[in-house]
PDB file of N, CA and C in Angstrom:
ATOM      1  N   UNK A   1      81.719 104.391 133.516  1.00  0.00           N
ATOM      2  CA  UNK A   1      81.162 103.973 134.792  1.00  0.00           C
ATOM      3  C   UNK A   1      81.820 102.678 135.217  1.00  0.00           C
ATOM      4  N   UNK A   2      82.141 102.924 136.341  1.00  0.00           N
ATOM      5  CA  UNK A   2      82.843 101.041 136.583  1.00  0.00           C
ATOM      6  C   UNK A   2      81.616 100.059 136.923  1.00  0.00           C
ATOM      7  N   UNK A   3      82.016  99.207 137.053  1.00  0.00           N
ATOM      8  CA  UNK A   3      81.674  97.935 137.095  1.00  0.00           C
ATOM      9  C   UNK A   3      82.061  97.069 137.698  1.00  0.00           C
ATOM     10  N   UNK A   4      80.429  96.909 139.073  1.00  0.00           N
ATOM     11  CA  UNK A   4      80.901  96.159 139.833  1.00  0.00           C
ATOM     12  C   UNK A   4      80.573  94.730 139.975  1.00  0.00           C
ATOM     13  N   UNK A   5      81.561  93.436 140.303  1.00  0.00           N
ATOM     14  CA  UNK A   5      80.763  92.443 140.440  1.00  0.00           C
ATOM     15  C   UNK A   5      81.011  91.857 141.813  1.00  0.00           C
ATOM     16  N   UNK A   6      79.693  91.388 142.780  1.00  0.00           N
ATOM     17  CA  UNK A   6      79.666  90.847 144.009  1.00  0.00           C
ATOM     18  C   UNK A   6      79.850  89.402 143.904  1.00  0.00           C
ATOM     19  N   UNK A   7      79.942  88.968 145.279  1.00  0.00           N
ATOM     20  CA  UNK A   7      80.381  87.795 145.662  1.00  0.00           C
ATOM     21  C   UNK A   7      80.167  86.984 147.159  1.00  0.00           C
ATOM     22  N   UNK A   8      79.871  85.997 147.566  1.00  0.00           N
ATOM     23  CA  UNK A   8      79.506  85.450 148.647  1.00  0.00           C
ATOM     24  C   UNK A   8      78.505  85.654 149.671  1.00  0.00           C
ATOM     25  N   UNK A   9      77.261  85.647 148.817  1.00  0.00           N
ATOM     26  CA  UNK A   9      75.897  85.880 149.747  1.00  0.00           C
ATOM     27  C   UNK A   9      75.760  84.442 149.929  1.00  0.00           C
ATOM     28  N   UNK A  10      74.599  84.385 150.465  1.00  0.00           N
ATOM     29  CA  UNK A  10      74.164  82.874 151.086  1.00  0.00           C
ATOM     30  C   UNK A  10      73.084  83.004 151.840  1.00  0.00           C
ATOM     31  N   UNK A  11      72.571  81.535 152.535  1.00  0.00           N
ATOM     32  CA  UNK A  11      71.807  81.382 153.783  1.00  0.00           C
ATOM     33  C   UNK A  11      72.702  80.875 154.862  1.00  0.00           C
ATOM     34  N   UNK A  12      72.513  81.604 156.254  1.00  0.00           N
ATOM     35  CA  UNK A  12      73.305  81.749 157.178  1.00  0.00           C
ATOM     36  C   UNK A  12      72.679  81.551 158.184  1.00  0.00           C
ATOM     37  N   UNK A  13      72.763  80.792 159.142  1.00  0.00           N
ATOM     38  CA  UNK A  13      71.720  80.719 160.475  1.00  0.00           C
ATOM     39  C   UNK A  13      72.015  81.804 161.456  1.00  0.00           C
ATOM     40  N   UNK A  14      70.922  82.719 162.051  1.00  0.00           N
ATOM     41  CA  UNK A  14      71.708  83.645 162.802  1.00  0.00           C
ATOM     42  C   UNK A  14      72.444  83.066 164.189  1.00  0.00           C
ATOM     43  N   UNK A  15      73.584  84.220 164.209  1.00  0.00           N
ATOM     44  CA  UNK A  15      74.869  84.395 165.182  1.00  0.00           C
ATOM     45  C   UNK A  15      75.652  83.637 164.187  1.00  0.00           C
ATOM     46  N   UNK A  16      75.890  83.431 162.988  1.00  0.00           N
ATOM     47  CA  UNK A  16      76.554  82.794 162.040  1.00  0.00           C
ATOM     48  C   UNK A  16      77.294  84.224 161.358  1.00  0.00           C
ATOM     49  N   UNK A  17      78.189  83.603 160.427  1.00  0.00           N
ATOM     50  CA  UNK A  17      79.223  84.707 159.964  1.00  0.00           C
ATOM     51  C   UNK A  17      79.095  84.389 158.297  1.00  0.00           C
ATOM     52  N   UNK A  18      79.551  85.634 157.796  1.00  0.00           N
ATOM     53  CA  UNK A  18      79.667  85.680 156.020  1.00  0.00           C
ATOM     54  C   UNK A  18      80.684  86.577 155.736  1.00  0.00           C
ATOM     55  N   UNK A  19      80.911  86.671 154.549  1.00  0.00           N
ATOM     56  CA  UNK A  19      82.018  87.499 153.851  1.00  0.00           C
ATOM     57  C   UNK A  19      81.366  88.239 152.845  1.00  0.00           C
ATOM     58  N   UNK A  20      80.914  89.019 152.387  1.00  0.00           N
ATOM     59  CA  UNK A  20      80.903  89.829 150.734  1.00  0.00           C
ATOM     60  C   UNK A  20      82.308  90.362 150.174  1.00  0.00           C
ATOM     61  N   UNK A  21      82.148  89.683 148.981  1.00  0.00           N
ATOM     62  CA  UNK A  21      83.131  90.447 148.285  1.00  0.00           C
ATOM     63  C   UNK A  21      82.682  91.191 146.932  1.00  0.00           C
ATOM     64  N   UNK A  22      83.831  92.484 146.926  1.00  0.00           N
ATOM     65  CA  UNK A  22      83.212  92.817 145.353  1.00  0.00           C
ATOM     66  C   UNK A  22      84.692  93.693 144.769  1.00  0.00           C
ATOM     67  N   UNK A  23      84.545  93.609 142.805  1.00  0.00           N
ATOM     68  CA  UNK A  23      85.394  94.105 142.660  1.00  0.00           C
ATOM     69  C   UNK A  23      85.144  95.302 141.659  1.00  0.00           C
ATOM     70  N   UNK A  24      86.110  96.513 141.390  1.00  0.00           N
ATOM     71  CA  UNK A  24      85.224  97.045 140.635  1.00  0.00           C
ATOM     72  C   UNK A  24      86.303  97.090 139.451  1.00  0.00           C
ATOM     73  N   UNK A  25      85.928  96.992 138.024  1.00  0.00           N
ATOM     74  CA  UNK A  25      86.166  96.735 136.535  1.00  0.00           C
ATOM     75  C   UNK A  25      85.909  98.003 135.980  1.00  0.00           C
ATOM     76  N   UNK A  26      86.424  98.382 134.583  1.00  0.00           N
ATOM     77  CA  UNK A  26      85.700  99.139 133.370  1.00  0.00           C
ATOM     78  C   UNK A  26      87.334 100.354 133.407  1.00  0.00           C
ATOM     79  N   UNK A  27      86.657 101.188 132.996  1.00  0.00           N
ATOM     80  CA  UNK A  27      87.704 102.463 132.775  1.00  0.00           C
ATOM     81  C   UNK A  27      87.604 103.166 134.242  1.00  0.00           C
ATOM     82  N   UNK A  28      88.805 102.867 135.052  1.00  0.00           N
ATOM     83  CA  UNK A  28      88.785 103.744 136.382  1.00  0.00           C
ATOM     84  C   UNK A  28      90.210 104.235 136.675  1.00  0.00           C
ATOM     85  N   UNK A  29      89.765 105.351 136.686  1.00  0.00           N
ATOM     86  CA  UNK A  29      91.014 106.331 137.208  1.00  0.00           C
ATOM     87  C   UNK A  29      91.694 106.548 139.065  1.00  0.00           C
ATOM     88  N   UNK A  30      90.502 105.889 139.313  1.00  0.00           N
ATOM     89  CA  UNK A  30      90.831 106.197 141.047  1.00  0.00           C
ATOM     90  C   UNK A  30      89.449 105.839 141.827  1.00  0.00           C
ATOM     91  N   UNK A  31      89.450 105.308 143.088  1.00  0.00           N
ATOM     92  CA  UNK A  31      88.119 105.200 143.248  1.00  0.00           C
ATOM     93  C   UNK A  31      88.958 106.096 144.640  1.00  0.00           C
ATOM     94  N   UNK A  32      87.338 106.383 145.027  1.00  0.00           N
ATOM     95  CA  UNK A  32      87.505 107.456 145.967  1.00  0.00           C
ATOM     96  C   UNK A  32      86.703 107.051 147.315  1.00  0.00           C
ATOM     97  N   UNK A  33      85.721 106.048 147.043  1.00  0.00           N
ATOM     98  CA  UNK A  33      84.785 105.342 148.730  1.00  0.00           C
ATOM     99  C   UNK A  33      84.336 103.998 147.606  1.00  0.00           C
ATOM    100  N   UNK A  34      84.511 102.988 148.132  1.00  0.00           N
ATOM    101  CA  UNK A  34      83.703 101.889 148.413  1.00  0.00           C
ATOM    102  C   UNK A  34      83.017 101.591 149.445  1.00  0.00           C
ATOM    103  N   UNK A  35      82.101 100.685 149.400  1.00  0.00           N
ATOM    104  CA  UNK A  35      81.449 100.343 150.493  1.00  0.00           C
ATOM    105  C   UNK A  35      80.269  99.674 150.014  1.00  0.00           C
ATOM    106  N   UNK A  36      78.940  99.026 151.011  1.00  0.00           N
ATOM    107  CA  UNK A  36      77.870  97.965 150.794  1.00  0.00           C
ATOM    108  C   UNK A  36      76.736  99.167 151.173  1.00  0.00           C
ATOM    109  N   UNK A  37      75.499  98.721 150.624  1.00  0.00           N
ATOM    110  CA  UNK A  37      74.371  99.110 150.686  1.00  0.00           C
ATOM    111  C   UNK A  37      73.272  97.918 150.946  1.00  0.00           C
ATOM    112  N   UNK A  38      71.972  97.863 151.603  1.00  0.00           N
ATOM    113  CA  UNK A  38      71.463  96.465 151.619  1.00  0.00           C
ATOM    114  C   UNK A  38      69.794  96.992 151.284  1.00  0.00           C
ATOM    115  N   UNK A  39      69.081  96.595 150.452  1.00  0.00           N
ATOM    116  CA  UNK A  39      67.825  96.475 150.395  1.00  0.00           C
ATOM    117  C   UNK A  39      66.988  95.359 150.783  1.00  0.00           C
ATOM    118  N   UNK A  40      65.550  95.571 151.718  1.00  0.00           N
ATOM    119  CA  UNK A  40      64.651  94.840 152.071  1.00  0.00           C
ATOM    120  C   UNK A  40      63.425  95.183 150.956  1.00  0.00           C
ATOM    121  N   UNK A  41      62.978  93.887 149.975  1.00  0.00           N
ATOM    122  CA  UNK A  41      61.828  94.328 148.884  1.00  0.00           C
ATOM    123  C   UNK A  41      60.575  95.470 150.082  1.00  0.00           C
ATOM    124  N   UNK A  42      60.039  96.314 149.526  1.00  0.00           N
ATOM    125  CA  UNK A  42      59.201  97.035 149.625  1.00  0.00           C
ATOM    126  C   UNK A  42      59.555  98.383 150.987  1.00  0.00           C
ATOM    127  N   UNK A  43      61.050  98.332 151.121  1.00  0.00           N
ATOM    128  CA  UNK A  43      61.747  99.084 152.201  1.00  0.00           C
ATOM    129  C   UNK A  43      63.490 100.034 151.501  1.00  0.00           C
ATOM    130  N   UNK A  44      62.910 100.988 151.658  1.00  0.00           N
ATOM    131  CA  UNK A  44      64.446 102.018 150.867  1.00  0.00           C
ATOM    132  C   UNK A  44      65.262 101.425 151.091  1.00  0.00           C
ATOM    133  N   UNK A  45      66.308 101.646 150.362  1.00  0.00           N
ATOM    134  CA  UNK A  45      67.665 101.167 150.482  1.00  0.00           C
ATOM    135  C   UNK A  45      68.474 101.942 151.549  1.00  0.00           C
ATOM    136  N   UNK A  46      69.121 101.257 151.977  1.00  0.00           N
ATOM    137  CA  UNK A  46      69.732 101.898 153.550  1.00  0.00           C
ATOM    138  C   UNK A  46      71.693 101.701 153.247  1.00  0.00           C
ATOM    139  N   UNK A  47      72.204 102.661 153.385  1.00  0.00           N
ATOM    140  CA  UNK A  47      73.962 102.468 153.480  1.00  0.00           C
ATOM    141  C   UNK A  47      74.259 101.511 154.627  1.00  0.00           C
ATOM    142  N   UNK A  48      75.324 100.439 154.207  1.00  0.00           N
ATOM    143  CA  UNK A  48      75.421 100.059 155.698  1.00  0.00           C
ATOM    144  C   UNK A  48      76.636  99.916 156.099  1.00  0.00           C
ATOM    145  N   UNK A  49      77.969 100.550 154.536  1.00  0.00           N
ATOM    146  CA  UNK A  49      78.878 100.575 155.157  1.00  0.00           C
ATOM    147  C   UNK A  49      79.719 101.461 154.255  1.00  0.00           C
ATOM    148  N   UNK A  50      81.108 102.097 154.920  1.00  0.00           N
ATOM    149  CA  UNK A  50      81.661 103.136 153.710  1.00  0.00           C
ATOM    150  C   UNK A  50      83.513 102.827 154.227  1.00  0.00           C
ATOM    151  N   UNK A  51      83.687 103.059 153.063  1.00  0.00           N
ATOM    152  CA  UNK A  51      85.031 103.261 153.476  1.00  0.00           C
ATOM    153  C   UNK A  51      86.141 103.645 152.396  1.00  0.00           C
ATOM    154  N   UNK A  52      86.681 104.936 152.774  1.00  0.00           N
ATOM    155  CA  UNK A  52      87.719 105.864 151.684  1.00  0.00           C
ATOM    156  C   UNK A  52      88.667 105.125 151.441  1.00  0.00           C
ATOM    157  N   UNK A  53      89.942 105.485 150.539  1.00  0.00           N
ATOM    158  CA  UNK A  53      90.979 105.381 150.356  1.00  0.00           C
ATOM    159  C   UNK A  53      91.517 105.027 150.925  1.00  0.00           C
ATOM    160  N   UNK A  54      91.718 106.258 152.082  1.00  0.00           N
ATOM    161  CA  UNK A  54      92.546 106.403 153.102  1.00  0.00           C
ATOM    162  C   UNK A  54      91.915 105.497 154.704  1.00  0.00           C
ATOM    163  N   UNK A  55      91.270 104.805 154.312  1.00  0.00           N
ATOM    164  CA  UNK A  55      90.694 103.914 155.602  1.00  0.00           C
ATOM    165  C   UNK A  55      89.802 104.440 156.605  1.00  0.00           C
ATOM    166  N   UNK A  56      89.170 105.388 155.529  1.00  0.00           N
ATOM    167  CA  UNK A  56      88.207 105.780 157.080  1.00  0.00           C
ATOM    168  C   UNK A  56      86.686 105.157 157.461  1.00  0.00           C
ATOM    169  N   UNK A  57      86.746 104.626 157.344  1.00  0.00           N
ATOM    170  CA  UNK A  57      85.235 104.003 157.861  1.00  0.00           C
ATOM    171  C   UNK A  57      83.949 104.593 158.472  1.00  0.00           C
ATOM    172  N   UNK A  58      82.649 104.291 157.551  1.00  0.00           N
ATOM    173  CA  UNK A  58      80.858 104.930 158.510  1.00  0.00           C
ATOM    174  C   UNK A  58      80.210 103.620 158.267  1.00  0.00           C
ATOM    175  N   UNK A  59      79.677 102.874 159.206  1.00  0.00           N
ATOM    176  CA  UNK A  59      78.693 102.420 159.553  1.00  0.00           C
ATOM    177  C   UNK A  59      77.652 102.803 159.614  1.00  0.00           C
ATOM    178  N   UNK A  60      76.635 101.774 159.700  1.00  0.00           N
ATOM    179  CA  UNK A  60      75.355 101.917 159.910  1.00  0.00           C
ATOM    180  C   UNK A  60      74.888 101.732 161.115  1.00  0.00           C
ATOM    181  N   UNK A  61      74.058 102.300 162.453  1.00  0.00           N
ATOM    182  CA  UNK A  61      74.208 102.162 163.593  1.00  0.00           C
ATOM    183  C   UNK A  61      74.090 100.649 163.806  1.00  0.00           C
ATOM    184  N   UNK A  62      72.955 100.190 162.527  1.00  0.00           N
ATOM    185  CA  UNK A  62      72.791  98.870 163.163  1.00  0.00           C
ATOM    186  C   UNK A  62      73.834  97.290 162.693  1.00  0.00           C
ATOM    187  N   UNK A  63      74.901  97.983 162.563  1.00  0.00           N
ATOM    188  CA  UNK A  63      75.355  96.945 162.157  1.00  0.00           C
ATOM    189  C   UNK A  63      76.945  97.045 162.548  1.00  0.00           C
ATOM    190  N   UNK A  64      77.392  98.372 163.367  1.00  0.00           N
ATOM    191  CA  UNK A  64      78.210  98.510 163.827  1.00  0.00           C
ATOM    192  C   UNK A  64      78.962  97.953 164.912  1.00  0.00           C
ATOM    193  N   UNK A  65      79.853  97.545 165.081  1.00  0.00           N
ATOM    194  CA  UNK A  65      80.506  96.588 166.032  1.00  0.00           C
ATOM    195  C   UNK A  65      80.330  95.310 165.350  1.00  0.00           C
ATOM    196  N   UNK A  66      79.662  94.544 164.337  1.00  0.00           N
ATOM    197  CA  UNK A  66      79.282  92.975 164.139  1.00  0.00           C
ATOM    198  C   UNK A  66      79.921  93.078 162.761  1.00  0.00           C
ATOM    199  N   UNK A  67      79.553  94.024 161.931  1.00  0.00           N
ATOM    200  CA  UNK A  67      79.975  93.852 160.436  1.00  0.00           C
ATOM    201  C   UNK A  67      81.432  95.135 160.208  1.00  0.00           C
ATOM    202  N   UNK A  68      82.688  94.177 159.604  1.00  0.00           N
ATOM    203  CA  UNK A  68      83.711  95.199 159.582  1.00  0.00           C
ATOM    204  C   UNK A  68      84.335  94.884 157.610  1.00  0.00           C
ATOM    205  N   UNK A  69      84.414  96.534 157.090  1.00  0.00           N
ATOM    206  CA  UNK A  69      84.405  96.559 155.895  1.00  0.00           C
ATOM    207  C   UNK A  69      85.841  96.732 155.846  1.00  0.00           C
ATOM    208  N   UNK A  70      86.439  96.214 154.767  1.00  0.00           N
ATOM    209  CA  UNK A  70      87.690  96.534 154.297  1.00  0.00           C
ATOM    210  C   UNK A  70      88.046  96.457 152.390  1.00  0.00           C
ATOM    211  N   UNK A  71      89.189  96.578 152.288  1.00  0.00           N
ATOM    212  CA  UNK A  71      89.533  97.457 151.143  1.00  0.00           C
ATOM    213  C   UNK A  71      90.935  96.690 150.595  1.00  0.00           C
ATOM    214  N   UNK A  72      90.995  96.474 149.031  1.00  0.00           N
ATOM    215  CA  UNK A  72      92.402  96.322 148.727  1.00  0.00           C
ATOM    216  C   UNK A  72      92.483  97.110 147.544  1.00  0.00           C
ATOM    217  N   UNK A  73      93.204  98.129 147.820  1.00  0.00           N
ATOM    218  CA  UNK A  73      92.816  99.373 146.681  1.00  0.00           C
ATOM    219  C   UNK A  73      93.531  98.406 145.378  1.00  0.00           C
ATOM    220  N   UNK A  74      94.628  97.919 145.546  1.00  0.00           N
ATOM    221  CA  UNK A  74      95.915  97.413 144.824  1.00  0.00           C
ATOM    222  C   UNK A  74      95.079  96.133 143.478  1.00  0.00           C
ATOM    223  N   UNK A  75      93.742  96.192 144.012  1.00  0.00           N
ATOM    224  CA  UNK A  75      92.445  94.889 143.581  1.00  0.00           C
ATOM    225  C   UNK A  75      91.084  95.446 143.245  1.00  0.00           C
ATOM    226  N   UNK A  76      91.232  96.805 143.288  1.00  0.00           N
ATOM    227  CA  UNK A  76      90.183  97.905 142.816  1.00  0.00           C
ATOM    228  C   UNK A  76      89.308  96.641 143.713  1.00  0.00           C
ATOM    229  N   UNK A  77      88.945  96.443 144.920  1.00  0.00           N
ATOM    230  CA  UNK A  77      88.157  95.296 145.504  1.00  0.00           C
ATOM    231  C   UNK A  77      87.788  95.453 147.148  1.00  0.00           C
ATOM    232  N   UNK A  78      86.299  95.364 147.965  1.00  0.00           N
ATOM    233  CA  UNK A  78      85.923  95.683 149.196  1.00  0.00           C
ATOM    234  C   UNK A  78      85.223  94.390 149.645  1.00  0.00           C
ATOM    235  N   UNK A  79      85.122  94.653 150.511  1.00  0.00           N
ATOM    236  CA  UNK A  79      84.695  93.361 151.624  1.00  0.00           C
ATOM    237  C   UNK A  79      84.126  93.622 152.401  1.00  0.00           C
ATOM    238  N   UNK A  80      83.211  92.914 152.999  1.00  0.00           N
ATOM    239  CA  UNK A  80      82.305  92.988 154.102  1.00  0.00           C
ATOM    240  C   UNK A  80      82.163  91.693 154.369  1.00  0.00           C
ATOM    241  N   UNK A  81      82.883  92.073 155.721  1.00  0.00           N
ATOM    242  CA  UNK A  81      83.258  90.652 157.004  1.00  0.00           C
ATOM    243  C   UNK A  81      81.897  91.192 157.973  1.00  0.00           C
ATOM    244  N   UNK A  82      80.952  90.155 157.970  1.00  0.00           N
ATOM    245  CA  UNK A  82      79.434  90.192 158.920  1.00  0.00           C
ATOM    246  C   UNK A  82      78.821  88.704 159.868  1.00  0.00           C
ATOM    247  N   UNK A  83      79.398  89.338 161.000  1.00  0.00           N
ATOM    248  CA  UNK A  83      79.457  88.697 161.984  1.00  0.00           C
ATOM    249  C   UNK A  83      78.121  88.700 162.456  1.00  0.00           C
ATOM    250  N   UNK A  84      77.739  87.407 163.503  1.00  0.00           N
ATOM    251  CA  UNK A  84      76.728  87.613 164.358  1.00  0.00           C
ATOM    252  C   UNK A  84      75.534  88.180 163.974  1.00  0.00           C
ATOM    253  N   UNK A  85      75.022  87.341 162.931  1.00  0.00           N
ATOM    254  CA  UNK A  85      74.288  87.798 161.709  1.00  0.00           C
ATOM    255  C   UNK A  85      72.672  87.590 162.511  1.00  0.00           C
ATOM    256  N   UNK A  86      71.819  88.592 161.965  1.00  0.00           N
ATOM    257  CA  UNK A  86      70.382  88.625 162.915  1.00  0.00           C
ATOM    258  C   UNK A  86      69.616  88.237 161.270  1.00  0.00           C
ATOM    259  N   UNK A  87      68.082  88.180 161.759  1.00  0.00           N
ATOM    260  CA  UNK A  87      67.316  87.715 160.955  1.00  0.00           C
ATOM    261  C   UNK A  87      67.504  89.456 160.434  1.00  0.00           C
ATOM    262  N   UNK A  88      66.853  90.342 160.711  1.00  0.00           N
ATOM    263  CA  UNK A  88      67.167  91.337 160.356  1.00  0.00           C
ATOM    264  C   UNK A  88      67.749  92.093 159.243  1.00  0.00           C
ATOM    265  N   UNK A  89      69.231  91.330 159.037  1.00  0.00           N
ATOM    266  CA  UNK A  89      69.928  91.513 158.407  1.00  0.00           C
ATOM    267  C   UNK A  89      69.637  90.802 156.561  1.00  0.00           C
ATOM    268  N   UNK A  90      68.617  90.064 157.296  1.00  0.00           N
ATOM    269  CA  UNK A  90      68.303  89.858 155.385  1.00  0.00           C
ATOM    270  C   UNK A  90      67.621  90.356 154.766  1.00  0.00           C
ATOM    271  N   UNK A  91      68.736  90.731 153.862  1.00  0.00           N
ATOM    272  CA  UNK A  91      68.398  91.494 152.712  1.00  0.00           C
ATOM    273  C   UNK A  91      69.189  91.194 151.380  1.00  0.00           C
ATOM    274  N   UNK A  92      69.074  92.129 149.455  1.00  0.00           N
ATOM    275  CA  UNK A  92      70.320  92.084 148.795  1.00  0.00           C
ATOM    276  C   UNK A  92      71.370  92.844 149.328  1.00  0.00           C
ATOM    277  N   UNK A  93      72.411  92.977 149.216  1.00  0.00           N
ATOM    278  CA  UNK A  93      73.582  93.776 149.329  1.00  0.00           C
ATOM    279  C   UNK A  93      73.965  93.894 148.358  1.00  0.00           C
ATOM    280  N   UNK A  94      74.477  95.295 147.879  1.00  0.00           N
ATOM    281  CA  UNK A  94      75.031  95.970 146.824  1.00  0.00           C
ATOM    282  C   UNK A  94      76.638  96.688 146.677  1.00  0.00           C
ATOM    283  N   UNK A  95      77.107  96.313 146.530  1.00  0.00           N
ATOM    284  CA  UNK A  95      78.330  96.816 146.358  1.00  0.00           C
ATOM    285  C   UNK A  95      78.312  98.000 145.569  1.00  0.00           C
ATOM    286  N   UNK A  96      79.012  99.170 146.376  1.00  0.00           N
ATOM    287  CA  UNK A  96      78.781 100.841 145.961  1.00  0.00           C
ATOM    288  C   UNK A  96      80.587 101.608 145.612  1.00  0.00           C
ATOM    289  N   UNK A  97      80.365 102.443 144.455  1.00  0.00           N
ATOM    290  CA  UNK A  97      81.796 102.820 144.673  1.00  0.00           C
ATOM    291  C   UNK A  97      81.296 104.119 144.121  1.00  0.00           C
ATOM    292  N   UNK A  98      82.257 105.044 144.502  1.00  0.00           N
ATOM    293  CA  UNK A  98      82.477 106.647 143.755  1.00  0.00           C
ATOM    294  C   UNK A  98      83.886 106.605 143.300  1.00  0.00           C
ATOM    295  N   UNK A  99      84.105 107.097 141.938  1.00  0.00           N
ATOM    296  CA  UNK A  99      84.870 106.579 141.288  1.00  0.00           C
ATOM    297  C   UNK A  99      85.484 107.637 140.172  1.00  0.00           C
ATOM    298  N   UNK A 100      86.534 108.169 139.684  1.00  0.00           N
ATOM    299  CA  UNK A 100      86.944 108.775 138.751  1.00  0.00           C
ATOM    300  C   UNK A 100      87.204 108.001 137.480  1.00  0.00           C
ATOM    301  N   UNK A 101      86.089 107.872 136.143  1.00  0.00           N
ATOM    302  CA  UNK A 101      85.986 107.504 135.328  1.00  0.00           C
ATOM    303  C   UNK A 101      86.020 108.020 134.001  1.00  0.00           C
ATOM    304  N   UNK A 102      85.985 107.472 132.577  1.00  0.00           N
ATOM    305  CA  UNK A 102      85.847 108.029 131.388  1.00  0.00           C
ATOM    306  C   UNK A 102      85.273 109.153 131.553  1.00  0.00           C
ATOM    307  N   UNK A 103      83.886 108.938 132.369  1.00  0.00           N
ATOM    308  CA  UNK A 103      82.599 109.763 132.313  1.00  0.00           C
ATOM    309  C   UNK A 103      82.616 110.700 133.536  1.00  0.00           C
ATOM    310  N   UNK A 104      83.400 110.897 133.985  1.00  0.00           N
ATOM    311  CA  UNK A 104      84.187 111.667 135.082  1.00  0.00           C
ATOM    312  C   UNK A 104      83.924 111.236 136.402  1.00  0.00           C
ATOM    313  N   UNK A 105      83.521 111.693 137.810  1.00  0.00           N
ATOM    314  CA  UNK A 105      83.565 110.890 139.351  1.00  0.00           C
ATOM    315  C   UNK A 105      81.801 111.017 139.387  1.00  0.00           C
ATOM    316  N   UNK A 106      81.332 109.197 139.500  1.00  0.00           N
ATOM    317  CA  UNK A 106      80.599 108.422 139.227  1.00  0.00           C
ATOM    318  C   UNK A 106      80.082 107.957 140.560  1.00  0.00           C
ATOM    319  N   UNK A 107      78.952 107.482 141.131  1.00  0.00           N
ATOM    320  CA  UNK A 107      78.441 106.558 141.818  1.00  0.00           C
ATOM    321  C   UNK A 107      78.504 105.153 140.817  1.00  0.00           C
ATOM    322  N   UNK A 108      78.185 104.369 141.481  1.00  0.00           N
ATOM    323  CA  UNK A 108      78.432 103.282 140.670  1.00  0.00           C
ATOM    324  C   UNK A 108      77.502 101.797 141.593  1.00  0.00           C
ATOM    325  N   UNK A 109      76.932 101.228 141.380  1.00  0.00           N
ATOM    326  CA  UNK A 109      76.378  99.504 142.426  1.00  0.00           C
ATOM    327  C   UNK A 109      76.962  98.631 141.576  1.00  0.00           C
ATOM    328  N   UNK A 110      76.681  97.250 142.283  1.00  0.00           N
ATOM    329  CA  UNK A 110      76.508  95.946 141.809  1.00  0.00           C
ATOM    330  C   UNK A 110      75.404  95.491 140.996  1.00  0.00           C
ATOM    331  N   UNK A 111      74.885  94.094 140.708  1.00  0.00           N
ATOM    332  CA  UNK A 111      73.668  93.986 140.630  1.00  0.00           C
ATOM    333  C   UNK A 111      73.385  93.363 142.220  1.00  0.00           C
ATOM    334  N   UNK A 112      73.959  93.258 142.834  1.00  0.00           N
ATOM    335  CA  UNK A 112      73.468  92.964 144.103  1.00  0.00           C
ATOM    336  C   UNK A 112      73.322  91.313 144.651  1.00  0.00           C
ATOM    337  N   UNK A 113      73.578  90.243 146.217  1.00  0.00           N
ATOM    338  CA  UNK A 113      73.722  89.426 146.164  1.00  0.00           C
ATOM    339  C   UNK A 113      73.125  89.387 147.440  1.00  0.00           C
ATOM    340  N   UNK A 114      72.121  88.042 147.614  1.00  0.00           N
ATOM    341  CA  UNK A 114      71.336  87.962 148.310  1.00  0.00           C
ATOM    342  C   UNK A 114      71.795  87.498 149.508  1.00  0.00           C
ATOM    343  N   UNK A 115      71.433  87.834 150.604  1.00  0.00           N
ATOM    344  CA  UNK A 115      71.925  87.176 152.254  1.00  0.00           C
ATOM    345  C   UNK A 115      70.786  86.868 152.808  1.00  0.00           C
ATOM    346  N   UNK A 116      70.321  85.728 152.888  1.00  0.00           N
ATOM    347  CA  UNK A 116      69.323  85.411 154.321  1.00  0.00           C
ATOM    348  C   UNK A 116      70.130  84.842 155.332  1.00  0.00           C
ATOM    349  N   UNK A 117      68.921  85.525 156.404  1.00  0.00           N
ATOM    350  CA  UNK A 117      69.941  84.885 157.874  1.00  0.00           C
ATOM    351  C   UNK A 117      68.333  83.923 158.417  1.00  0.00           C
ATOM    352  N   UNK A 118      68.562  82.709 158.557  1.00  0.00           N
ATOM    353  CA  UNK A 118      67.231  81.700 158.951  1.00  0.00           C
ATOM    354  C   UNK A 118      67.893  80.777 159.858  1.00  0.00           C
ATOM    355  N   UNK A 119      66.794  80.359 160.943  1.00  0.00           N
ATOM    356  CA  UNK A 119      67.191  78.887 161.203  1.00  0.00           C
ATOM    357  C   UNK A 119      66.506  77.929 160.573  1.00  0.00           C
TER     358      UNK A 119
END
């Protein structure tokens, strides 16, 4: 199973900007989608961003146009550039991959990194 570790949550005042980063580690043969997931305590976990190999990108309606995900396959490593940040938006974020491993093609998270957006 790989292994992911996140990077650059914070407190952010909204219409303020952040970065997530994450990379993924362990025995991997190929990853096949990265992308972020965000949980609110006592509210399902919601996808909020995806993106293949080959650059194709899904959003989440609500976060589309403000937050843009990218990829450095060459760094087994994804990003989430999140703009114009609402109260809304706080939550953990999880860094997600599907992945060809020891244990064959895997889902995989982070432990997850916290974002508040406050004034």
């Amino acid at each position: 199973q790989a292994q992911l570790a996140e990077s650059g949550g914070g407190l952010v005042q909204p219409g303020g900007s952040l970065t997530l980063s994450c990379t993924a580690s362990g025995i991997i043969y190929g990853i096949h989608i990265m992308g972020w997931d965000r949980q609110v305590p006592g509210r399902q976990r919601e996808m909020v961003a995806r993106m293949t190999g080959g650059g194709r990108t899904t959003y989440a309606d609500s976060v589309r146009g403000r937050f843009i995900i990218s990829r450095d396959n060459s760094k087994n490593a994804v990003y989430l550039q999140m703009n114009d940040l609402k109260p809304d938006d706080t939550a953990v974020y999880y860094c997600y991959s599907n992945a060809d491993t020891d244990a064959g093609r895997l889902d995989s998270w982070g432990q997850g990194t916290q974002v508040t957006v406050s004034s």
